[in-house]
Structure formats: structure tokens, C-alpha cells
Protein backbone atom coordinates (compact mmCIF):
# COMPACT_ATOMS: atom_id res chain seq x y z
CA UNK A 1 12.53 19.49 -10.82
CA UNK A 2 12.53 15.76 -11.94
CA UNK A 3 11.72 12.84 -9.44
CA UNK A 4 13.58 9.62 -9.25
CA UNK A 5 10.54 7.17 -8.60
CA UNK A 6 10.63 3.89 -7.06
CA UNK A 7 10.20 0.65 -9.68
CA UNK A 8 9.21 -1.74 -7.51
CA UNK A 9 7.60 -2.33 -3.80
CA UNK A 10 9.63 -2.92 -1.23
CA UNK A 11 11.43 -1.17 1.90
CA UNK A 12 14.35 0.91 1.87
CA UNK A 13 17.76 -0.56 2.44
CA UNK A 14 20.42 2.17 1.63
CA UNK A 15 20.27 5.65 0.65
CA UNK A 16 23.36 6.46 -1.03
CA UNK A 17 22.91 10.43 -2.21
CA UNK A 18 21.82 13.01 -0.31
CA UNK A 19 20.79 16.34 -0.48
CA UNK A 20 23.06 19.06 -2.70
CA UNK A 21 24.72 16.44 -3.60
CA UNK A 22 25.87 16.55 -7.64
CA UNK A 23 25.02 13.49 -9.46
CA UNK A 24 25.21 12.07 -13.38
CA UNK A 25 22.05 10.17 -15.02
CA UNK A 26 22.34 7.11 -13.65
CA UNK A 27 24.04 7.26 -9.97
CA UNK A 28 22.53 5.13 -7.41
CA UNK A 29 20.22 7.11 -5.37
CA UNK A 30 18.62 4.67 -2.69
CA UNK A 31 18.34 0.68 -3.35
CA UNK A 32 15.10 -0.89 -2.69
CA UNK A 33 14.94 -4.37 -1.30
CA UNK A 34 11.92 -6.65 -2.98
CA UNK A 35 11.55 -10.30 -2.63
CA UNK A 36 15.18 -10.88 -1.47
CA UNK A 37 16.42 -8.23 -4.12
CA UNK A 38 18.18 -5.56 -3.96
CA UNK A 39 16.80 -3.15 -6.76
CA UNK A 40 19.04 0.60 -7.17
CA UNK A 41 16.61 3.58 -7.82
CA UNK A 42 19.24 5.69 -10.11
CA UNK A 43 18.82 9.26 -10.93
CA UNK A 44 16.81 9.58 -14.34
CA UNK A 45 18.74 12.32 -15.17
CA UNK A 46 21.98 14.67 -13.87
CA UNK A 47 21.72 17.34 -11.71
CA UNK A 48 21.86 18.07 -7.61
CA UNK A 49 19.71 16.35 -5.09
CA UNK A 50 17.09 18.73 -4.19
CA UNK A 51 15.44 16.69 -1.86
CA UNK A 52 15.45 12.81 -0.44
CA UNK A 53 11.99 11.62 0.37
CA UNK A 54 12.30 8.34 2.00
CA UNK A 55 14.84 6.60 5.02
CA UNK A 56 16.31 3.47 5.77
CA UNK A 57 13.65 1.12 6.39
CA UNK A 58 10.90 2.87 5.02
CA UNK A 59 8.20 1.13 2.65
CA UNK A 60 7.73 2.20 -0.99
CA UNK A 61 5.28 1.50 -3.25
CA UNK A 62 6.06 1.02 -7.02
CA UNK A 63 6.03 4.49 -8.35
CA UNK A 64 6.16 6.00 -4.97
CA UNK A 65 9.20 9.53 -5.62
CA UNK A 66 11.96 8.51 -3.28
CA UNK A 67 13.77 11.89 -4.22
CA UNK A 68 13.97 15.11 -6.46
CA UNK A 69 16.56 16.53 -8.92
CA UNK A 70 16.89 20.09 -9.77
């Protein structure tokens, strides 16, 4: 299992995958919006969605897993 973390703080303005869905190394996963910026969490790898961990207009910290690859 590999997580797709957060790189910044912000909240959560679209999730684009979701789960069982196949994606390459470097889809779009959710995109994070931080000081008027919209920042794309991408998959650090390919492989299915296993899990999303976060929702529209939820708050992440920097780091924070916002969803996990099998």
C-alpha cells in the first residue's frame, strides 16, 4: 500500500479519483486549495485507489494521507 500525502495545508476542493479506480504515477487525486492556490495531490505511483481519506471541504495538514494505492 503506498499513500498519496498532502504537500501543503489547506482544505479540500475536488477529489477527482475514487476508490478501485486504476490510475498512472502522476494522476490528479484530490487538489488542495492554500492561500488562493489550487495545489493537485497526484498519485506517487500507479496502481488502484484502495482507499480516499478526505472530502470536499475537509482540512489537511501538510503531510496529512489524503488516500492509499495498492
Amino acid at each position: 500500500m503506498t499513500p498519496a500525502s498532502s504537500e501543503v495545508t489547506g482544505i479540500v476542493c475536488l477529489v477527482q479519483a475514487h476508490a478501485g479506480q486504476v490510475v498512472a504515477e502522476g494522476d490528479t487525486l484530490v487538489v488542495v486549495e492554500s492561500m488562493k492556490m489550487e495545489i493537485p495531490v497526484c498519485a506517487p505511483c500507479a496502481g488502484t485507489v484502495r482507499e480516499l481519506l478526505v472530502a470536499v471541504g475537509e482540512a489537511v495538514a501538510e503531510g496529512d494521507t489524503v488516500a492509499v494505492l495498492g
